[in-house]
N, C-alpha and C. Protein backbone atom coordinates (compact mmCIF):
# COMPACT_ATOMS: atom_id res chain seq x y z
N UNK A 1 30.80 11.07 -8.86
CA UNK A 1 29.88 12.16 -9.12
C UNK A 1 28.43 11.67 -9.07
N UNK A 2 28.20 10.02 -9.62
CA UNK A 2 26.95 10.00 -10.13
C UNK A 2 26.44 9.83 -7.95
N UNK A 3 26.95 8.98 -7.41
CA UNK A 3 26.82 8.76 -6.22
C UNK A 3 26.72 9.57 -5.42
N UNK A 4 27.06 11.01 -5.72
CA UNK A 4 27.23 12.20 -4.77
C UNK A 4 25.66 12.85 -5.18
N UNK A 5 25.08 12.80 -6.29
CA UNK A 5 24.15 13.46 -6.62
C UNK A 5 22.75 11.93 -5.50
N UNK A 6 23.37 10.83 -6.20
CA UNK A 6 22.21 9.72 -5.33
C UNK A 6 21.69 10.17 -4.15
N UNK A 7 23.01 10.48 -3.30
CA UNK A 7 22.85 10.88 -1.70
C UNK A 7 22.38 12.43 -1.66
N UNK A 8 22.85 12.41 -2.37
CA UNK A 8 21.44 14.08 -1.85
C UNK A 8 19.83 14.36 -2.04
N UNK A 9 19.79 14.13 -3.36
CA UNK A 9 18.40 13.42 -4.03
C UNK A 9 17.46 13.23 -2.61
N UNK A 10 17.73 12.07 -1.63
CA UNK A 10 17.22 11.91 -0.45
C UNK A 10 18.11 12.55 0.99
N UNK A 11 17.30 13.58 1.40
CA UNK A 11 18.33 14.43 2.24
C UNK A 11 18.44 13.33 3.61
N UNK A 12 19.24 13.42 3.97
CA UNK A 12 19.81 12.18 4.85
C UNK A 12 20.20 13.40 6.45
N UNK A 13 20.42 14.30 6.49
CA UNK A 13 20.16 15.37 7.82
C UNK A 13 18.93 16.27 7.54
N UNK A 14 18.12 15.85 8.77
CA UNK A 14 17.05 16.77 9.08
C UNK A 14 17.82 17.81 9.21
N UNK A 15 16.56 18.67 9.55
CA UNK A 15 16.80 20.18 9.80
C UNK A 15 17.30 20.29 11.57
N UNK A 16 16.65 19.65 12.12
CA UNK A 16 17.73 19.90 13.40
C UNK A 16 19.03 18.74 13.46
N UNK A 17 19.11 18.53 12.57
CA UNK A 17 21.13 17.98 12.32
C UNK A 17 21.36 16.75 12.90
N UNK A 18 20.26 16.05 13.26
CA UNK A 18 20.21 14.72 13.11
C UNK A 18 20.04 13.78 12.12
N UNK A 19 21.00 12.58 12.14
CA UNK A 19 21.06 12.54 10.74
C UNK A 19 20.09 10.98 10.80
N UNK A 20 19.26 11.11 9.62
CA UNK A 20 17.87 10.06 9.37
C UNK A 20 18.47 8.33 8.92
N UNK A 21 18.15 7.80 10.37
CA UNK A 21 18.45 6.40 9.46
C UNK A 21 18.62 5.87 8.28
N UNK A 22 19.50 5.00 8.31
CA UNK A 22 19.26 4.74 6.45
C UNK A 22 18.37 3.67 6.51
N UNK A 23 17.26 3.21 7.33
CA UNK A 23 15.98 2.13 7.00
C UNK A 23 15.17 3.44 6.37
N UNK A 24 14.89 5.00 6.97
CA UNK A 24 14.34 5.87 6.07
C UNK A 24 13.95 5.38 4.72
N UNK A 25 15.23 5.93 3.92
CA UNK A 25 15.96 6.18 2.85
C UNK A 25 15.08 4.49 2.02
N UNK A 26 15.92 3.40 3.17
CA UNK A 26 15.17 2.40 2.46
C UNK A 26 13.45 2.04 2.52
N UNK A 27 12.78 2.77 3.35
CA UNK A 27 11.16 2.05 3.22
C UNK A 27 10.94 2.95 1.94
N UNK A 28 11.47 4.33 1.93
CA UNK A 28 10.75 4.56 0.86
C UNK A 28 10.95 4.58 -0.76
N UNK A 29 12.30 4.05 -0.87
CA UNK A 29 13.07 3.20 -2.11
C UNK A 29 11.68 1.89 -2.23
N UNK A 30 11.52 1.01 -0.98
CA UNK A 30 10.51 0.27 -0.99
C UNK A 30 9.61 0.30 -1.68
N UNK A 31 8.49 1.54 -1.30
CA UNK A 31 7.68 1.87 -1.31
C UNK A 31 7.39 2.72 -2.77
N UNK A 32 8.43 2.86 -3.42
CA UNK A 32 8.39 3.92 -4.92
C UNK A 32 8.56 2.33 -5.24
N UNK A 33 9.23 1.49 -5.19
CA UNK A 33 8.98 -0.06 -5.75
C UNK A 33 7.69 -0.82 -6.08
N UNK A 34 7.36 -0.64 -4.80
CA UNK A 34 5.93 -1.28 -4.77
C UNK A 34 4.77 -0.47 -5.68
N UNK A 35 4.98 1.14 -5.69
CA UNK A 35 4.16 1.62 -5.86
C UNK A 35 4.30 1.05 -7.99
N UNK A 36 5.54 1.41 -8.36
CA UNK A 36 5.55 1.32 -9.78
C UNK A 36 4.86 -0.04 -10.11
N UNK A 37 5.39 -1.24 -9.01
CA UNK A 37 4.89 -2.61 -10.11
C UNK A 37 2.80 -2.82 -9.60
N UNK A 38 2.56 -2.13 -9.03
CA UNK A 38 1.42 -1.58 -8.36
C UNK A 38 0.51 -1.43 -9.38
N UNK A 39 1.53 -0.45 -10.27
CA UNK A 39 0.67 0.74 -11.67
C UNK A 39 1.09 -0.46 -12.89
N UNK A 40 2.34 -1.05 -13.22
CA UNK A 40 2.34 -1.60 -13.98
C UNK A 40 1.44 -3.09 -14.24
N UNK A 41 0.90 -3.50 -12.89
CA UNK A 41 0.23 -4.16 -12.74
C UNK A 41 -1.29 -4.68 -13.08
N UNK A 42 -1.55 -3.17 -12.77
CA UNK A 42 -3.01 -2.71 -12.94
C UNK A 42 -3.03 -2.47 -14.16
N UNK A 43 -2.02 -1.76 -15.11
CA UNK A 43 -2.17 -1.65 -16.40
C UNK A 43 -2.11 -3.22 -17.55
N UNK A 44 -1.26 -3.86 -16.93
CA UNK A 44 -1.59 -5.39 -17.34
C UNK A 44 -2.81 -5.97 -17.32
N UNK A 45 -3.18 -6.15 -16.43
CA UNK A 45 -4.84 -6.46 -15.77
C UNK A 45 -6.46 -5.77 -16.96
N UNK A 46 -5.56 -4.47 -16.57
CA UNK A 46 -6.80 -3.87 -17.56
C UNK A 46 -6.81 -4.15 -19.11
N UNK A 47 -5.60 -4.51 -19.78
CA UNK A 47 -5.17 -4.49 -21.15
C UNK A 47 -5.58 -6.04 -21.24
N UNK A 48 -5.38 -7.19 -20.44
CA UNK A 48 -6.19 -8.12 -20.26
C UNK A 48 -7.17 -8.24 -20.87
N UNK A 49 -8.19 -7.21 -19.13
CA UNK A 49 -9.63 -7.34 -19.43
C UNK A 49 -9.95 -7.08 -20.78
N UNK A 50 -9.74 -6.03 -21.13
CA UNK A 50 -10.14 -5.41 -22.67
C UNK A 50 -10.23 -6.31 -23.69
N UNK A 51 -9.03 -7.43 -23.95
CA UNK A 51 -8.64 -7.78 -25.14
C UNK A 51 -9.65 -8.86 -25.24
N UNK A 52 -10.17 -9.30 -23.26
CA UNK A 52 -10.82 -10.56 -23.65
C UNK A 52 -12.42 -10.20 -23.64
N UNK A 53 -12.85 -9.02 -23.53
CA UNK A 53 -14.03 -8.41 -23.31
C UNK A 53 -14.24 -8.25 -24.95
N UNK A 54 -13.32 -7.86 -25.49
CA UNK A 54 -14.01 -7.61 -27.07
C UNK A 54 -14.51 -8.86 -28.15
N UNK A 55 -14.28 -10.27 -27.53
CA UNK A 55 -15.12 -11.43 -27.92
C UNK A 55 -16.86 -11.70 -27.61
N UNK A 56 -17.14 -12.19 -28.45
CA UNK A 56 -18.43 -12.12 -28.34
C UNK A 56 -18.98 -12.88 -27.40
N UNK A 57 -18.33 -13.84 -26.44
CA UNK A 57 -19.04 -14.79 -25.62
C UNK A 57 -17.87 -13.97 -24.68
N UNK A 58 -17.61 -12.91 -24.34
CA UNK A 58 -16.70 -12.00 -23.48
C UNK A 58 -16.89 -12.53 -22.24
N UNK A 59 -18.19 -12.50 -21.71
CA UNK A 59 -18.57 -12.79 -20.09
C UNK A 59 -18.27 -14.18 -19.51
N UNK A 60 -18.74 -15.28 -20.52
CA UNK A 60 -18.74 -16.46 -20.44
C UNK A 60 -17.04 -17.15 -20.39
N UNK A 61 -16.40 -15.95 -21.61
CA UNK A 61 -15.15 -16.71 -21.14
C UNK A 61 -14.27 -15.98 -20.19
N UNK A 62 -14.67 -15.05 -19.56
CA UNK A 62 -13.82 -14.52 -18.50
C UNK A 62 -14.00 -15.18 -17.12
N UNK A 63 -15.64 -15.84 -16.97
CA UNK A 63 -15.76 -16.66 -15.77
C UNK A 63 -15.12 -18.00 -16.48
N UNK A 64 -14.87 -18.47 -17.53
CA UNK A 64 -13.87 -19.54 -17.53
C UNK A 64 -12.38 -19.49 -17.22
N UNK A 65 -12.09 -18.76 -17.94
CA UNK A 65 -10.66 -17.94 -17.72
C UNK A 65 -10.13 -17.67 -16.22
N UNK A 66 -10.93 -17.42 -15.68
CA UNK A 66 -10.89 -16.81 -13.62
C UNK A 66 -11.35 -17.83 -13.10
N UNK A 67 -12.24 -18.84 -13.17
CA UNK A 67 -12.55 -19.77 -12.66
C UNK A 67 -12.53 -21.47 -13.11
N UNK A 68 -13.00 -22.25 -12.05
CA UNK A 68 -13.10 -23.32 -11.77
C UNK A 68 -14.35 -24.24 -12.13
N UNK A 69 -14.64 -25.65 -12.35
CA UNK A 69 -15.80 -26.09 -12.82
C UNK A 69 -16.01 -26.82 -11.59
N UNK A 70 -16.73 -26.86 -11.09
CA UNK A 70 -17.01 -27.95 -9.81
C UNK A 70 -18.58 -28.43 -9.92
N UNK A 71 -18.63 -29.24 -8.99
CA UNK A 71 -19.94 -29.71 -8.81
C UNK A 71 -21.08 -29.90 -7.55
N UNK A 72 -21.59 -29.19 -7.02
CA UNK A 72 -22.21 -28.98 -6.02
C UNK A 72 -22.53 -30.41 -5.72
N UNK A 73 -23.27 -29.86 -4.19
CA UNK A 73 -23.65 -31.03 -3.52
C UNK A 73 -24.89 -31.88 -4.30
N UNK A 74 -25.98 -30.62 -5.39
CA UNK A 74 -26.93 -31.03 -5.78
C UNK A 74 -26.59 -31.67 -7.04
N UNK A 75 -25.36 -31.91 -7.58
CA UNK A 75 -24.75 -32.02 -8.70
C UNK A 75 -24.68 -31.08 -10.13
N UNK A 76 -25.19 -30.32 -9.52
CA UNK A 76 -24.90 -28.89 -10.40
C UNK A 76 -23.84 -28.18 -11.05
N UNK A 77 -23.66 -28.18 -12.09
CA UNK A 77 -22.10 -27.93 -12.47
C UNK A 77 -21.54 -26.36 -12.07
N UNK A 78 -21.10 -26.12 -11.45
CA UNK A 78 -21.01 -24.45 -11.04
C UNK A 78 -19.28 -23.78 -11.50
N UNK A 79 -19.18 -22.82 -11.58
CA UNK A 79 -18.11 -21.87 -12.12
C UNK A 79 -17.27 -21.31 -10.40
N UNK A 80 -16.31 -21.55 -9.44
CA UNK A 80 -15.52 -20.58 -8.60
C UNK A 80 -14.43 -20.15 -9.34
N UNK A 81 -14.26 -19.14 -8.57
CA UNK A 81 -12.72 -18.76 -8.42
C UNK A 81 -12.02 -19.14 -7.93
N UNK A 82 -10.35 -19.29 -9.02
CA UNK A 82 -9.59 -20.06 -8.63
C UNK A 82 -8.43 -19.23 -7.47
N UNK A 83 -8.47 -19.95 -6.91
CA UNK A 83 -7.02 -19.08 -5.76
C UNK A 83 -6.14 -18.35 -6.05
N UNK A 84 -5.84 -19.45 -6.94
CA UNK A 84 -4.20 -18.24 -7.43
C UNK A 84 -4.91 -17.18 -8.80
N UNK A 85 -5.59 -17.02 -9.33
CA UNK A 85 -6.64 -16.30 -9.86
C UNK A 85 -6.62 -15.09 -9.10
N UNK A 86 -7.48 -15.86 -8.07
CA UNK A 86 -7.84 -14.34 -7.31
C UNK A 86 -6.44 -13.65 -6.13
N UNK A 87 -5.46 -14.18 -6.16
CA UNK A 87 -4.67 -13.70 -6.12
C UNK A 87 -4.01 -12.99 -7.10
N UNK A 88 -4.05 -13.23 -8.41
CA UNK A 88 -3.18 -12.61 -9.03
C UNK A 88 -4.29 -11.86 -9.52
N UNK A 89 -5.61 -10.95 -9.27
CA UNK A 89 -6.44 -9.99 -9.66
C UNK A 89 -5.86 -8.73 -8.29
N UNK A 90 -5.57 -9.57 -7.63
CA UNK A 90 -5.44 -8.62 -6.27
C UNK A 90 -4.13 -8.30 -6.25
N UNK A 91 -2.83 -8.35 -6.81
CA UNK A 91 -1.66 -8.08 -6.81
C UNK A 91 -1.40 -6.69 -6.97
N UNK A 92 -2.29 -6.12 -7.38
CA UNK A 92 -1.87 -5.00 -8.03
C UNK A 92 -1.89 -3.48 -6.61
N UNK A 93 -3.62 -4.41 -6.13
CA UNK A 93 -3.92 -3.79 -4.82
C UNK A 93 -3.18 -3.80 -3.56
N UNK A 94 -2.55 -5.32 -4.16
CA UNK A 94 -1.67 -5.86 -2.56
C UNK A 94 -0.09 -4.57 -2.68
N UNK A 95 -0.12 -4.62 -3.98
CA UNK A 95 1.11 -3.91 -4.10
C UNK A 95 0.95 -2.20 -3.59
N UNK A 96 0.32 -2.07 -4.15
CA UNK A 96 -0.24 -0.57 -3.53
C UNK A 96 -0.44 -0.07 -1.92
N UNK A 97 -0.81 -1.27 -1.29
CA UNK A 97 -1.35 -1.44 -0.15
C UNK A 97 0.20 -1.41 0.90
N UNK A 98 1.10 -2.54 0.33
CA UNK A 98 2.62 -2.41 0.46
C UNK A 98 3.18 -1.12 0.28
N UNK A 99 3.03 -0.26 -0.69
CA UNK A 99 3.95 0.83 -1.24
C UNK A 99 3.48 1.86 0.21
N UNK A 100 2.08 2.28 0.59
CA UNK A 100 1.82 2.89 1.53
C UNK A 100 2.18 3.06 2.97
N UNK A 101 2.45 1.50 2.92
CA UNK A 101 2.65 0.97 4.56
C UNK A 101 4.30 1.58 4.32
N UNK A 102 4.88 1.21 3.61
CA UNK A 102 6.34 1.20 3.52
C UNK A 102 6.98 2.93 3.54
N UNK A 103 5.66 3.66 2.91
CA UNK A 103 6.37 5.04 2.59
C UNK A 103 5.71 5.63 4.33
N UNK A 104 5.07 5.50 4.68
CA UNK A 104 4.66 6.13 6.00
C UNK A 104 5.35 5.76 6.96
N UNK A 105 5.72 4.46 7.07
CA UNK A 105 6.73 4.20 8.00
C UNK A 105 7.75 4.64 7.91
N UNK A 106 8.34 4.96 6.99
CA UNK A 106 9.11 5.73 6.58
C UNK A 106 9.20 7.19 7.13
N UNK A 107 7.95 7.84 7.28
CA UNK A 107 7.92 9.51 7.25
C UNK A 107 7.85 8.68 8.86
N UNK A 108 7.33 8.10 9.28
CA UNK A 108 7.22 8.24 10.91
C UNK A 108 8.66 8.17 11.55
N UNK A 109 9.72 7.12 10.65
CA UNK A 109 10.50 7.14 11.44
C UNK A 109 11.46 8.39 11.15
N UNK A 110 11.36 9.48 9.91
CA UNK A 110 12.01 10.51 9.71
C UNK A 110 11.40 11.59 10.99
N UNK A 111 10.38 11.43 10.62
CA UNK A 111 9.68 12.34 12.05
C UNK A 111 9.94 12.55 12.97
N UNK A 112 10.12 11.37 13.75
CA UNK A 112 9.96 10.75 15.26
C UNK A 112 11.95 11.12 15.52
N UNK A 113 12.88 10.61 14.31
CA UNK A 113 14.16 10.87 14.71
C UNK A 113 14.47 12.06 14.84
N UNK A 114 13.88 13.27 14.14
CA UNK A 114 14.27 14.49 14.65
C UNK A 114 14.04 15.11 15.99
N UNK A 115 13.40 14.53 16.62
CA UNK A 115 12.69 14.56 18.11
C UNK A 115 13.75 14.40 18.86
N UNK A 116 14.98 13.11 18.55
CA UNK A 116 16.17 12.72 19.28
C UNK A 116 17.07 13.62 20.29
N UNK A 117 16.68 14.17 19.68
CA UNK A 117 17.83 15.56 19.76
C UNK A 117 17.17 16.33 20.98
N UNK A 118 15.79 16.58 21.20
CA UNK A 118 15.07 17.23 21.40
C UNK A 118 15.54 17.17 23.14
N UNK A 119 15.78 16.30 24.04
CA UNK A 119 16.02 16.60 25.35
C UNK A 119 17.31 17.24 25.38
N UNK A 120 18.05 17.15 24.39
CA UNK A 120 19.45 18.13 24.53
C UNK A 120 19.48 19.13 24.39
N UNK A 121 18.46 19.83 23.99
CA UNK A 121 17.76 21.48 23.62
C UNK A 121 18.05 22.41 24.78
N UNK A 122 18.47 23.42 24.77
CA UNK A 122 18.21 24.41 25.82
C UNK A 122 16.42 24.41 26.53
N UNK A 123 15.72 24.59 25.12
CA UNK A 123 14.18 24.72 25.66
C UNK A 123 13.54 23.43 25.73
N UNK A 124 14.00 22.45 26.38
CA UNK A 124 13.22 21.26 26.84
C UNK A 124 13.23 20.09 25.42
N UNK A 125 11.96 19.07 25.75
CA UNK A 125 12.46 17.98 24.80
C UNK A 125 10.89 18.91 23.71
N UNK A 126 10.00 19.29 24.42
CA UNK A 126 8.89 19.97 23.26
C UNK A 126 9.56 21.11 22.67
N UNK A 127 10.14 20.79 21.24
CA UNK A 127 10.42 21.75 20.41
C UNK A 127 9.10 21.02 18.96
N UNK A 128 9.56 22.18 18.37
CA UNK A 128 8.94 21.96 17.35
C UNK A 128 8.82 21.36 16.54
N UNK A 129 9.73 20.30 16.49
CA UNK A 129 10.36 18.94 15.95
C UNK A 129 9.04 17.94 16.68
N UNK A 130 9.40 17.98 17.97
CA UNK A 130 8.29 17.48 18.85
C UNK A 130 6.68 17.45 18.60
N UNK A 131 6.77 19.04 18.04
CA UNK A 131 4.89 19.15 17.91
C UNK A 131 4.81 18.42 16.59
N UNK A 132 5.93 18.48 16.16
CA UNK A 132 5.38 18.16 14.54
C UNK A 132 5.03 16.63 14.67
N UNK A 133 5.91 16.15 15.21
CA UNK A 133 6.07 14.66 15.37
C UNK A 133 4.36 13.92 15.91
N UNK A 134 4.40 14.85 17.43
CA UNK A 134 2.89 14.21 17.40
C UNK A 134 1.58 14.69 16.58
N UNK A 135 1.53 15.82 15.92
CA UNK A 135 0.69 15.94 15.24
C UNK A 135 0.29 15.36 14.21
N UNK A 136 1.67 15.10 13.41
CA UNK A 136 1.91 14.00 12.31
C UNK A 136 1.05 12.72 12.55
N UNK A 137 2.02 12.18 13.26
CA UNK A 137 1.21 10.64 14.69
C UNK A 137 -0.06 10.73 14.40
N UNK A 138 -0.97 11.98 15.29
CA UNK A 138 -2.16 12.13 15.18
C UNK A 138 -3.29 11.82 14.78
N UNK A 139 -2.74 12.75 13.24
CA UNK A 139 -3.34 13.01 12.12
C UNK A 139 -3.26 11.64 11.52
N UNK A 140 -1.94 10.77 11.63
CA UNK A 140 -1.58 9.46 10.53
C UNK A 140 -2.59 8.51 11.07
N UNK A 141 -2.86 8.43 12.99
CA UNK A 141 -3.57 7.11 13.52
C UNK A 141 -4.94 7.53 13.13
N UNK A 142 -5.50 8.74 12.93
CA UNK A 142 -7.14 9.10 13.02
C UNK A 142 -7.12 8.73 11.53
N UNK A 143 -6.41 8.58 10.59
CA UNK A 143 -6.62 8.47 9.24
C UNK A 143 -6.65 6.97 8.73
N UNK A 144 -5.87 6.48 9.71
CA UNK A 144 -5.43 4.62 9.74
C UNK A 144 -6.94 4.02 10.35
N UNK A 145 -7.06 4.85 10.68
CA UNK A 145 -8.75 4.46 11.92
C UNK A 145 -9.47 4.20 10.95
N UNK A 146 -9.74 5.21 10.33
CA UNK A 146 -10.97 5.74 9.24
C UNK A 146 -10.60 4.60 7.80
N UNK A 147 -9.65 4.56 7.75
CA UNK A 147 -9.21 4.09 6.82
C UNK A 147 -9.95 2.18 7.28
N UNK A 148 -9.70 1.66 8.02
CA UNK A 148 -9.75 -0.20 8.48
C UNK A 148 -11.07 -0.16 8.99
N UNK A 149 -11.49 1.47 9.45
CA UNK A 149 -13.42 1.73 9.74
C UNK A 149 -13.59 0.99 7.99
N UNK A 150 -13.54 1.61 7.39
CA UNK A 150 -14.29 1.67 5.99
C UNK A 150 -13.95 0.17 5.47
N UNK A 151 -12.47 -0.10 5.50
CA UNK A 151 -12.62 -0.99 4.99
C UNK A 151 -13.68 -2.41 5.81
N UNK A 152 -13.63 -2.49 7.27
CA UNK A 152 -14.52 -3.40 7.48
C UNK A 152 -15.61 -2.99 6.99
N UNK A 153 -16.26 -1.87 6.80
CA UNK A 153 -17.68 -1.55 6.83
C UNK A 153 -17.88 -2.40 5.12
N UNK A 154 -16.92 -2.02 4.52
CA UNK A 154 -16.89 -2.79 3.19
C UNK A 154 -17.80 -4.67 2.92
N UNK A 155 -16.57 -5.53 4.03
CA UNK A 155 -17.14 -6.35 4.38
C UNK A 155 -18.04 -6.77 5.00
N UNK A 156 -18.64 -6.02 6.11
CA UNK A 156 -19.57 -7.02 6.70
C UNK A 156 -21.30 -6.53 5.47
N UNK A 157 -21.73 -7.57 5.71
CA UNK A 157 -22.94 -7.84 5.18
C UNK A 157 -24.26 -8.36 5.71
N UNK A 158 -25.28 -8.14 5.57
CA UNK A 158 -26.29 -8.72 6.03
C UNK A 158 -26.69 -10.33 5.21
N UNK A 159 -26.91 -11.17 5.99
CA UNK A 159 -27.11 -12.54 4.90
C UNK A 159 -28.13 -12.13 3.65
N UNK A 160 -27.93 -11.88 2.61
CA UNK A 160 -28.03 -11.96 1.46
C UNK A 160 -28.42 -13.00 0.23
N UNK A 161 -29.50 -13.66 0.19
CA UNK A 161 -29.14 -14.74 -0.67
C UNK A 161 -29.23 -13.91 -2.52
N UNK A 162 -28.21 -14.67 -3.05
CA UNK A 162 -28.29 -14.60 -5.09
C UNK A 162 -28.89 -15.36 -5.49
């Protein structure tokens, strides 16, 4: 019983009666994965920051805490960030970043399989399965565009000195 309710939960036949891979089913099991340790992540992180922000030398020991002591070329004692540091500030993002990729690939390949069917149609392989499919496409690459626009625009910089 409990297994009969699992498999429906995620409908496994489109509407034109092709039935959806089970990699579907799995990117976006994936992707509700990624997305939870994503949130639980970020909520760690922040409960962190907080606890160590409410000390009175807060600033001083969070660049200790995140970073490194080194010594410049001028012999200057200086503060970086440590690698696995700044990896584990970014986990939360990386995870998120994962959960997205995983759930869209997902809808593309639910999309794109109902199309299958589509040259066996009386009315040709453009049915409406078809329009949907490339519109979907479309809409997903002009958004992926905009999306890796921004993020470079993020990075690049003009030389800057601090």
């Amino acid at each position: 019983m409990l297994t009969q309710n699992i498999d429906q939960s995620w409908p496994t036949i489109l509407s034109s009666g092709v039935e959806s891979p089970w990699i579907v089913r799995t990117c976006w099991y994936c992707g509700i994965v990624f997305s939870l340790f994503a949130v639980l992540t970020a909520a760690q992180q922040s409960i962190r920051l907080h606890r160590m922000s409410t000390h009175r030398d807060a600033w001083r020991n969070i660049r200790l805490f995140m970073g490194a002591k080194y010594r410049d070329e001028e012999g200057v004692v200086r503060i970086r960030p440590r690698r696995f540091q700044v990896f584990g500030w970014q986990a939360s993002i990386m995870f998120l970043t994962f959960s997205v990729l995983t759930m869209v690939l997902g809808m593309c390949l639910l999309v794109w399989t109902a199309t299958i069917k589509g040259p066996l149609q009386t009315g040709g392989w453009w049915s409406n399965n078809a329009k949907l499919a490339v519109t979907w496409s479309s809409v997903t690459v002009a958004t992926i565009i905009v999306f890796l626009f921004a993020q470079i625009s993020l990075t690049m910089r003009e030389d800057v000195k601090t």
